[in-house]
C-alpha atoms as a PDB file:
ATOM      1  CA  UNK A   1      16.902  12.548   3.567  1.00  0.00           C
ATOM      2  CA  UNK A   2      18.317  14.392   6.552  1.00  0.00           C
ATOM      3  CA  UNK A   3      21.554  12.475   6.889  1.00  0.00           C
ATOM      4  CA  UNK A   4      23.929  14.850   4.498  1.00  0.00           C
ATOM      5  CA  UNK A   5      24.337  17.395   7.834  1.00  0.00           C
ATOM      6  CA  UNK A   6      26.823  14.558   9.383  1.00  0.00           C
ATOM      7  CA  UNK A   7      29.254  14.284   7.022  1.00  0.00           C
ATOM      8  CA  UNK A   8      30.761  17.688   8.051  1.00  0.00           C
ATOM      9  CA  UNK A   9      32.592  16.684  11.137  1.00  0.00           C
ATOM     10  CA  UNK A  10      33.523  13.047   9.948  1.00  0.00           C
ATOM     11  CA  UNK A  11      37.432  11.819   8.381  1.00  0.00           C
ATOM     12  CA  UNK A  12      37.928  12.616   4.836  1.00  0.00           C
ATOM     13  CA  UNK A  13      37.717   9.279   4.131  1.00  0.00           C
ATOM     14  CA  UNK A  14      34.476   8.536   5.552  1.00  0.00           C
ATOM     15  CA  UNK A  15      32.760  11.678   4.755  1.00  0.00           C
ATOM     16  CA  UNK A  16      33.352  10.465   0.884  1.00  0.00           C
ATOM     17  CA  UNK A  17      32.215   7.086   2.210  1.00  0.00           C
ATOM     18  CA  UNK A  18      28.858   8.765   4.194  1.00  0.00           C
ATOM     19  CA  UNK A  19      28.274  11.099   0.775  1.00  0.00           C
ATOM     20  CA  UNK A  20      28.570   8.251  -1.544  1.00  0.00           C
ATOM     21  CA  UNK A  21      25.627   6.028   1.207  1.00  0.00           C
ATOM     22  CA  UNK A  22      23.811   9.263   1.052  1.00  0.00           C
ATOM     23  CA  UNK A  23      23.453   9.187  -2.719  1.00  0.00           C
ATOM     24  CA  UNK A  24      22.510   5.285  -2.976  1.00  0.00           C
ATOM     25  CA  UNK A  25      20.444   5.396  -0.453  1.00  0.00           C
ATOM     26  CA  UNK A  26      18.660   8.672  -1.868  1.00  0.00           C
ATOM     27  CA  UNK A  27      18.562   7.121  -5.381  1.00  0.00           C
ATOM     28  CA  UNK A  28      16.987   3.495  -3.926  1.00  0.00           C
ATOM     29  CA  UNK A  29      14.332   5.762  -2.229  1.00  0.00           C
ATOM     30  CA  UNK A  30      13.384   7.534  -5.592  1.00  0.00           C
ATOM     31  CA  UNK A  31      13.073   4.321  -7.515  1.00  0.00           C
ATOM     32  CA  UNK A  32      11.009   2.695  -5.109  1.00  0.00           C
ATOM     33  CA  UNK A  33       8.691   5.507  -4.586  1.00  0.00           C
ATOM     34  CA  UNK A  34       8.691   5.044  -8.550  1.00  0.00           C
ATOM     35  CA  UNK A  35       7.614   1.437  -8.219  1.00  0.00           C
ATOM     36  CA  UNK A  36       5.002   2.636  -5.464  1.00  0.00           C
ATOM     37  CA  UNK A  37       3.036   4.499  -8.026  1.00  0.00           C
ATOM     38  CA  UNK A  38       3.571   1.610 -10.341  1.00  0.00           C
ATOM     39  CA  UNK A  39       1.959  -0.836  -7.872  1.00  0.00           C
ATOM     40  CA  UNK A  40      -0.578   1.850  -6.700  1.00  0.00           C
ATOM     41  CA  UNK A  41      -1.809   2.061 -10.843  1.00  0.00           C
ATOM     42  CA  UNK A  42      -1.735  -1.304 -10.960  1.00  0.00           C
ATOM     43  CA  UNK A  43      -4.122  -1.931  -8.015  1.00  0.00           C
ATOM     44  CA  UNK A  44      -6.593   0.660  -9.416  1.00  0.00           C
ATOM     45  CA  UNK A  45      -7.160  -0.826 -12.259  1.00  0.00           C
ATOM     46  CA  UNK A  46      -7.559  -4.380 -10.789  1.00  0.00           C
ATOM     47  CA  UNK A  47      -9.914  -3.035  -8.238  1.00  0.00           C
ATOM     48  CA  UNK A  48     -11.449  -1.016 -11.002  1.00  0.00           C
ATOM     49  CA  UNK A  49     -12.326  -4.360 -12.812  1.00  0.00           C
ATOM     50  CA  UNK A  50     -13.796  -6.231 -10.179  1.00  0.00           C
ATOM     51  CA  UNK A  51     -16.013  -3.152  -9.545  1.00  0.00           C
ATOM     52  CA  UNK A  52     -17.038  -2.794 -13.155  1.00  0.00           C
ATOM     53  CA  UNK A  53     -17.534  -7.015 -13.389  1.00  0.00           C
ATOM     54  CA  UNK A  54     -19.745  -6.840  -9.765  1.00  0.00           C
ATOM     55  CA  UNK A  55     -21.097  -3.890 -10.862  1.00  0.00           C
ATOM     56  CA  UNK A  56     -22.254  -5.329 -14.758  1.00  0.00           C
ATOM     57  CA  UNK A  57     -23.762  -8.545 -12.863  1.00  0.00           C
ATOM     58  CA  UNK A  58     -25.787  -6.935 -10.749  1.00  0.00           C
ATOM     59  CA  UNK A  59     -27.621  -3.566 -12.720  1.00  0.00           C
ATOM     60  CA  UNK A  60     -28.272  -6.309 -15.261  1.00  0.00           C
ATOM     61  CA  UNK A  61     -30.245  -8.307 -12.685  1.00  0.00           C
ATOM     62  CA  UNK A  62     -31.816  -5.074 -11.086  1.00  0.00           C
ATOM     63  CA  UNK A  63     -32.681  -3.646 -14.127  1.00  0.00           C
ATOM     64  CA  UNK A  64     -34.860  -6.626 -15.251  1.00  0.00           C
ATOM     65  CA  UNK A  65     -36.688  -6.610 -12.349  1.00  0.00           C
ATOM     66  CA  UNK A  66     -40.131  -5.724 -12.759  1.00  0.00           C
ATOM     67  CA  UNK A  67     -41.439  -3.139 -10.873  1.00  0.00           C
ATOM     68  CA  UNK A  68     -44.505  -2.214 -12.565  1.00  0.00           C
ATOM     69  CA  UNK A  69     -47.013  -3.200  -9.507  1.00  0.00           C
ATOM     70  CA  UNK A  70     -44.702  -1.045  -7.283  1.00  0.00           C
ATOM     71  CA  UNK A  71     -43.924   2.485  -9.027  1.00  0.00           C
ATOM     72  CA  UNK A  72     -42.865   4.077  -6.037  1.00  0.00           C
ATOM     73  CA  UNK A  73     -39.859   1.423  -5.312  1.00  0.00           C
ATOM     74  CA  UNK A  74     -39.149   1.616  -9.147  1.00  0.00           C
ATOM     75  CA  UNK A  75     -38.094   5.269  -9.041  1.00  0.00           C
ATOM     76  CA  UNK A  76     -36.283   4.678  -5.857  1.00  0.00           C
ATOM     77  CA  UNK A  77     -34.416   1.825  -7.499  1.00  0.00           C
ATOM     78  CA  UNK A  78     -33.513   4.066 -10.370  1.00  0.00           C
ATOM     79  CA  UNK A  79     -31.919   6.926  -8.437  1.00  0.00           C
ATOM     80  CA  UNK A  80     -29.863   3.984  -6.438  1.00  0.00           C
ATOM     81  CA  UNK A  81     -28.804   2.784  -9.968  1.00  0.00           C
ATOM     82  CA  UNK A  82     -28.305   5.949 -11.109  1.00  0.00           C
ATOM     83  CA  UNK A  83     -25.788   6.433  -8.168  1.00  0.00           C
ATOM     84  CA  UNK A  84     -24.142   2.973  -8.401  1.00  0.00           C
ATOM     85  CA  UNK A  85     -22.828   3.475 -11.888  1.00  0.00           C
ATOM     86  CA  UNK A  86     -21.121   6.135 -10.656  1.00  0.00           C
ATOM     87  CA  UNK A  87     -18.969   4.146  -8.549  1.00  0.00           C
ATOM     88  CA  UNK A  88     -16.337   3.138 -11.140  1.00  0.00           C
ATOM     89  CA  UNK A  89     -15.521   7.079 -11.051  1.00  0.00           C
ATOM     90  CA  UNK A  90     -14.834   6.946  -7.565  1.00  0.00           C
ATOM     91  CA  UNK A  91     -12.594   4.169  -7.079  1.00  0.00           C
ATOM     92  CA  UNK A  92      -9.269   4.793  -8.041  1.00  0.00           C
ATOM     93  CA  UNK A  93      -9.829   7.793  -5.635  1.00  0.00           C
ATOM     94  CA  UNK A  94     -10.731   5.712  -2.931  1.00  0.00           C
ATOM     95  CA  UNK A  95      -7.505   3.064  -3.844  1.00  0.00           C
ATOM     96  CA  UNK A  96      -5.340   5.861  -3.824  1.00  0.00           C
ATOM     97  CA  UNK A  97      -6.484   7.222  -0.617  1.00  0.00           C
ATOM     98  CA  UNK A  98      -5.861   3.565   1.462  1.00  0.00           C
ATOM     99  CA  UNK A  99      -2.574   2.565  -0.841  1.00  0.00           C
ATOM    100  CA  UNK A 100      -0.926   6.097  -0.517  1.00  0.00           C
ATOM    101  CA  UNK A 101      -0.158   5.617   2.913  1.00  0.00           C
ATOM    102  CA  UNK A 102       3.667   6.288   4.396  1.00  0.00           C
ATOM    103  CA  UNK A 103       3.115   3.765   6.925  1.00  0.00           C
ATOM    104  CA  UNK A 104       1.905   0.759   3.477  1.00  0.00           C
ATOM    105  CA  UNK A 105       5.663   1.618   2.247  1.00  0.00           C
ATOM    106  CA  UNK A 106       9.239   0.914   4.438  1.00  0.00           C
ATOM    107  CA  UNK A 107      11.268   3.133   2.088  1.00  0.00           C
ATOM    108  CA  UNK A 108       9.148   6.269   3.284  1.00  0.00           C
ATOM    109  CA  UNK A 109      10.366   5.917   6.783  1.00  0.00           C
ATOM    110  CA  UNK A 110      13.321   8.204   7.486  1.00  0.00           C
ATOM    111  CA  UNK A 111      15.089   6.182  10.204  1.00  0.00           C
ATOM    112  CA  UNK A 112      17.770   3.771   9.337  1.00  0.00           C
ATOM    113  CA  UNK A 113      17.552   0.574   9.172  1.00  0.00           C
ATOM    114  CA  UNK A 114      19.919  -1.292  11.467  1.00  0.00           C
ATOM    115  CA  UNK A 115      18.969  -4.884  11.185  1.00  0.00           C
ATOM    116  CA  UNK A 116      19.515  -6.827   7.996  1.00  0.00           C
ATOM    117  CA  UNK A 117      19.152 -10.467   9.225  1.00  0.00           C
ATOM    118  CA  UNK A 118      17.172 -12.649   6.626  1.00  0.00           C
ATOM    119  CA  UNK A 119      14.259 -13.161   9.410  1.00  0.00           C
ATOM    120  CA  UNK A 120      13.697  -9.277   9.703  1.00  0.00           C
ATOM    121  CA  UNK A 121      13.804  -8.549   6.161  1.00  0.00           C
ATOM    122  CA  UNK A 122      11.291 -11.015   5.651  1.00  0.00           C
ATOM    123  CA  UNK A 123       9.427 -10.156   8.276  1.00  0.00           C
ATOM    124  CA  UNK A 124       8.978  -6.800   6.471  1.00  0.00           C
ATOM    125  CA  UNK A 125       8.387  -7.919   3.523  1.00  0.00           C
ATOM    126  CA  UNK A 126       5.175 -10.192   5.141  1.00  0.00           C
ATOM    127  CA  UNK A 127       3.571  -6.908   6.566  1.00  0.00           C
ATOM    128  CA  UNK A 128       3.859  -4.923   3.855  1.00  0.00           C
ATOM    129  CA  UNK A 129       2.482  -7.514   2.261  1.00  0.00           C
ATOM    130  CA  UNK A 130      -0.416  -8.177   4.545  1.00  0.00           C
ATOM    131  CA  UNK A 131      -0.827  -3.915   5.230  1.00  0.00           C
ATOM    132  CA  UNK A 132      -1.214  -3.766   1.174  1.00  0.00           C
ATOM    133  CA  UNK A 133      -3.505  -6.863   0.730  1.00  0.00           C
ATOM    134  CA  UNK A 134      -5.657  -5.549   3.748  1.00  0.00           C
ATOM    135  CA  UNK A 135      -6.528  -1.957   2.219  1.00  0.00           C
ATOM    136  CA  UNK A 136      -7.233  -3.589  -0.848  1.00  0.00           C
ATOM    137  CA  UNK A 137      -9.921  -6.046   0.575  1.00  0.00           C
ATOM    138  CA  UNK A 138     -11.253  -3.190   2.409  1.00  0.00           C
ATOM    139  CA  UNK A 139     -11.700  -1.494  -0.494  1.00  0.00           C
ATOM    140  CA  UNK A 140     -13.262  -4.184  -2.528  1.00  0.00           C
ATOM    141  CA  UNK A 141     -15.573  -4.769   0.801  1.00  0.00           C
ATOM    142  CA  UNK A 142     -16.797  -1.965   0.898  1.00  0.00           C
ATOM    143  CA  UNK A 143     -17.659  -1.800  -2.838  1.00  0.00           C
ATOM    144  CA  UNK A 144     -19.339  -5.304  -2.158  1.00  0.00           C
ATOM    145  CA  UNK A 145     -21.400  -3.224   0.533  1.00  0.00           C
ATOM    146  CA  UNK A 146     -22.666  -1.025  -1.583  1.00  0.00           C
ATOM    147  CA  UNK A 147     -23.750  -3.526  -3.920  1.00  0.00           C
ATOM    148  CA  UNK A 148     -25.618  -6.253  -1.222  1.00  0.00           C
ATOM    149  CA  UNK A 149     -27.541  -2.875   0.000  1.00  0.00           C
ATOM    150  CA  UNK A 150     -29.076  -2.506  -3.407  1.00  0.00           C
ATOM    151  CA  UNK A 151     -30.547  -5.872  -3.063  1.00  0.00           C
ATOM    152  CA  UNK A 152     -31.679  -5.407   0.512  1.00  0.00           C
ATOM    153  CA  UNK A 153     -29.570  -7.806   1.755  1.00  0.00           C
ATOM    154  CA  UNK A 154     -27.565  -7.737   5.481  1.00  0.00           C
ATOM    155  CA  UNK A 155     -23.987  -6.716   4.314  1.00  0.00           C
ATOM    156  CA  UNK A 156     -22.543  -6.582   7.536  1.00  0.00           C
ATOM    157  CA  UNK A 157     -23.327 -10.108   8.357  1.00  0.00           C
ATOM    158  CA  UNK A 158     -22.215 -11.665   4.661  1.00  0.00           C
ATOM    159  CA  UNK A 159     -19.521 -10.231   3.449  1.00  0.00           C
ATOM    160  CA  UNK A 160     -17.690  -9.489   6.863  1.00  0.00           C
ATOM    161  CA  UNK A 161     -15.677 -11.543   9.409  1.00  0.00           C
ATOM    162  CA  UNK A 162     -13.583 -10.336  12.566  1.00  0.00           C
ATOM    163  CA  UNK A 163     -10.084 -10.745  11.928  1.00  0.00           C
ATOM    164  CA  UNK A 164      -7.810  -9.574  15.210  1.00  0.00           C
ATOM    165  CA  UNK A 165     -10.393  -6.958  16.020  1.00  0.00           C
ATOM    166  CA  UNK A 166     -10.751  -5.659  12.904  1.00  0.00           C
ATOM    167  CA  UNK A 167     -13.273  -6.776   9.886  1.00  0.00           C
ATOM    168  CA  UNK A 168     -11.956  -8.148   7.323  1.00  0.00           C
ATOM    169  CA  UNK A 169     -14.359  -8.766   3.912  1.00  0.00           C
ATOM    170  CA  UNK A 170     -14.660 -12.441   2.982  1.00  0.00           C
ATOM    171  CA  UNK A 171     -12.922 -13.057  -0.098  1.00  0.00           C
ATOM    172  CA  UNK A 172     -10.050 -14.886  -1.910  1.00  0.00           C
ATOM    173  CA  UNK A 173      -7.789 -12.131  -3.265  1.00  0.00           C
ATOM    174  CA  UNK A 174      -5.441 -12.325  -5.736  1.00  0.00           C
ATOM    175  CA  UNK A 175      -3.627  -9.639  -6.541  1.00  0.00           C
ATOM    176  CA  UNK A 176      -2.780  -9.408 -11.124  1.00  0.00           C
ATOM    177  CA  UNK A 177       0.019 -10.530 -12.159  1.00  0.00           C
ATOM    178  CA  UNK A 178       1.202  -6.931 -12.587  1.00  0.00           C
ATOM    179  CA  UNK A 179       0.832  -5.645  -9.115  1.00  0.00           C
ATOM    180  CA  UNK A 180       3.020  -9.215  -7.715  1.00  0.00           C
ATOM    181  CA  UNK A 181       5.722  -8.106 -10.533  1.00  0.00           C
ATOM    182  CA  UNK A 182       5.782  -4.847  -9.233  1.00  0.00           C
ATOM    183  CA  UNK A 183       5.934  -6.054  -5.425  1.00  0.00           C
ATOM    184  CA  UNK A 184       8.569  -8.405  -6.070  1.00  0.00           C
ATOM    185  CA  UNK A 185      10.380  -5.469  -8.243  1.00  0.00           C
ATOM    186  CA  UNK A 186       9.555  -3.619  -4.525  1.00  0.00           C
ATOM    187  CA  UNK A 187      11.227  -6.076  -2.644  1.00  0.00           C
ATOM    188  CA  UNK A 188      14.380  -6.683  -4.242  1.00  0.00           C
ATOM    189  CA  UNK A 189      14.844  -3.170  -4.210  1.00  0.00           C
ATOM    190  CA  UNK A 190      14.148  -2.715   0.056  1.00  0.00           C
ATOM    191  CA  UNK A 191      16.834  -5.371   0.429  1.00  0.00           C
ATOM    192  CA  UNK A 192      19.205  -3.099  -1.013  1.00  0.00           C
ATOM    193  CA  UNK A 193      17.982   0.078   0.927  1.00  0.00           C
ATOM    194  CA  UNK A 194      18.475  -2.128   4.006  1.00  0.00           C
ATOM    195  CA  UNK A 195      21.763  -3.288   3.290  1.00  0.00           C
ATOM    196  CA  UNK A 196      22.808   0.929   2.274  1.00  0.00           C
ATOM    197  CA  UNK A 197      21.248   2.007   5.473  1.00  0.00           C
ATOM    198  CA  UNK A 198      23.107  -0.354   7.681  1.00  0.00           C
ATOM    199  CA  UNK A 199      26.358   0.568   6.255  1.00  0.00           C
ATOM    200  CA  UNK A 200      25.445   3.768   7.071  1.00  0.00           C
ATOM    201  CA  UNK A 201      24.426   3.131  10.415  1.00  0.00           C
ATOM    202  CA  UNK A 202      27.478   1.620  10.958  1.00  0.00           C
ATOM    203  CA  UNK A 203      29.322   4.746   9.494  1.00  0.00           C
ATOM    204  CA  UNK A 204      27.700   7.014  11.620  1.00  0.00           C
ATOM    205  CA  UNK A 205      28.487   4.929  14.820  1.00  0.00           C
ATOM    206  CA  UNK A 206      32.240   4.953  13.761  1.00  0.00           C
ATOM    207  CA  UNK A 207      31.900   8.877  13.949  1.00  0.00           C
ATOM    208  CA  UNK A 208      30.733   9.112  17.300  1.00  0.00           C
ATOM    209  CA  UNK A 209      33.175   6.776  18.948  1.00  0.00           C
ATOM    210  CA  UNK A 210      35.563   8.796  16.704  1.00  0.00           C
ATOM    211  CA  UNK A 211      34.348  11.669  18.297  1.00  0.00           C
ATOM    212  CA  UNK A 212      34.665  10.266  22.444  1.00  0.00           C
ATOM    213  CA  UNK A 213      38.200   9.275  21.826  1.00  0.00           C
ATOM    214  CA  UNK A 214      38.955  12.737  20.930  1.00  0.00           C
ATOM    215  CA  UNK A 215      37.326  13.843  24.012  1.00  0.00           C
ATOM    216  CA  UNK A 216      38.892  11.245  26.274  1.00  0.00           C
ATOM    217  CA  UNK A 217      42.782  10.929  24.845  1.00  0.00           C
END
């Protein structure tokens, strides 16, 4: 993590205490990037779901439309199907590609923490929250897109609101009850990181006044 390097010039005493942070903090990381992927599976299989349950509803209703007076739009309709079913294939790429960020997940950030106050560790926990719960509605929005074009409707106008300058697809989301277990499991876990990193904020501070008052006796 880049922090072993400091423990060379510090007291006995609180190198052992800086290597000992070191390793916590390390082995925190590792289980939370664990519990990343765990979340990350989790929401590709619930967006996988809706997309098969959207996607069931409406080829059902597309393919029992009659199109017998109108070749020319039948064939066109059965390339677009042909296309659409191929969407389940495609979205746990697409889910891994907006959940798979460094900047969805607080443990991936290299910098200490140095505030542990109840307000800014919730705080953290709320954005992460809302970062994680925005790529997924994108995601599901843009699969809803897909599926309004096929019936020639005005996506951009139905399923879409601004939202602080950004659009936001209008839904209620939910996320399975796996994916909260895992956040939660995610959250308990970045308290502790927080609380290891400020120690060791704290222990690094103690090394450079250390450090003046050798320089200034």
């Amino acid at each position: 993590m880049g922090i072993e390097p400091c423990t060379r010039d510090c007291p006995e005493n609180r190198a052992k205490r800086v290597k000992s942070l070191c390793k916590e903090i390390k082995s925190t990381r590792e289980k939370m990037e664990r519990e990343t992927r765990t979340f990350i599976e989790a929401s590709k299989n619930f967006s996988l779901e809706w997309v098969q349950r959207e996607m069931n509803s409406n080829i059902s209703k597309l393919k029992n439309e009659d199109y017998s007076e109108n070749l020319e739009t039948g064939k066109d309709m059965l390339s677009k199907l042909s296309r659409l079913e191929g969407l389940p294939f495609r979205i746990q790429e697409i889910v891994e590609e907006h959940l798979n960020r460094d900047d969805c997940w607080p443990h991936r950030n290299e910098l200490l923490h140095t505030d542990i106050s109840r307000d800014y560790i919730e705080f953290k926990k709320e954005k992460t929250r809302k970062d994680l719960t925005s790529s997924i509605r994108m995601v599901l929005g843009c699969a809803a897109e897909v599926f309004a074009d096929f019936k020639d409707k005005s996506p951009e106008d139905k399923l879409w609101v601004r939202e602080r300058g950004k659009r936001k697809y209008i839904c209620i989301l939910r996320f399975s009850d796996e994916m909260t277990a895992s956040l939660d499991q995610y959250f308990s876990m970045l308290e502790e990181l927080f609380v290891l990193e400020y120690e060791m904020n704290n222990e690094l501070k103690k090394e450079v006044y250390d450090g003046k008052d050798k320089n200034n006796p």
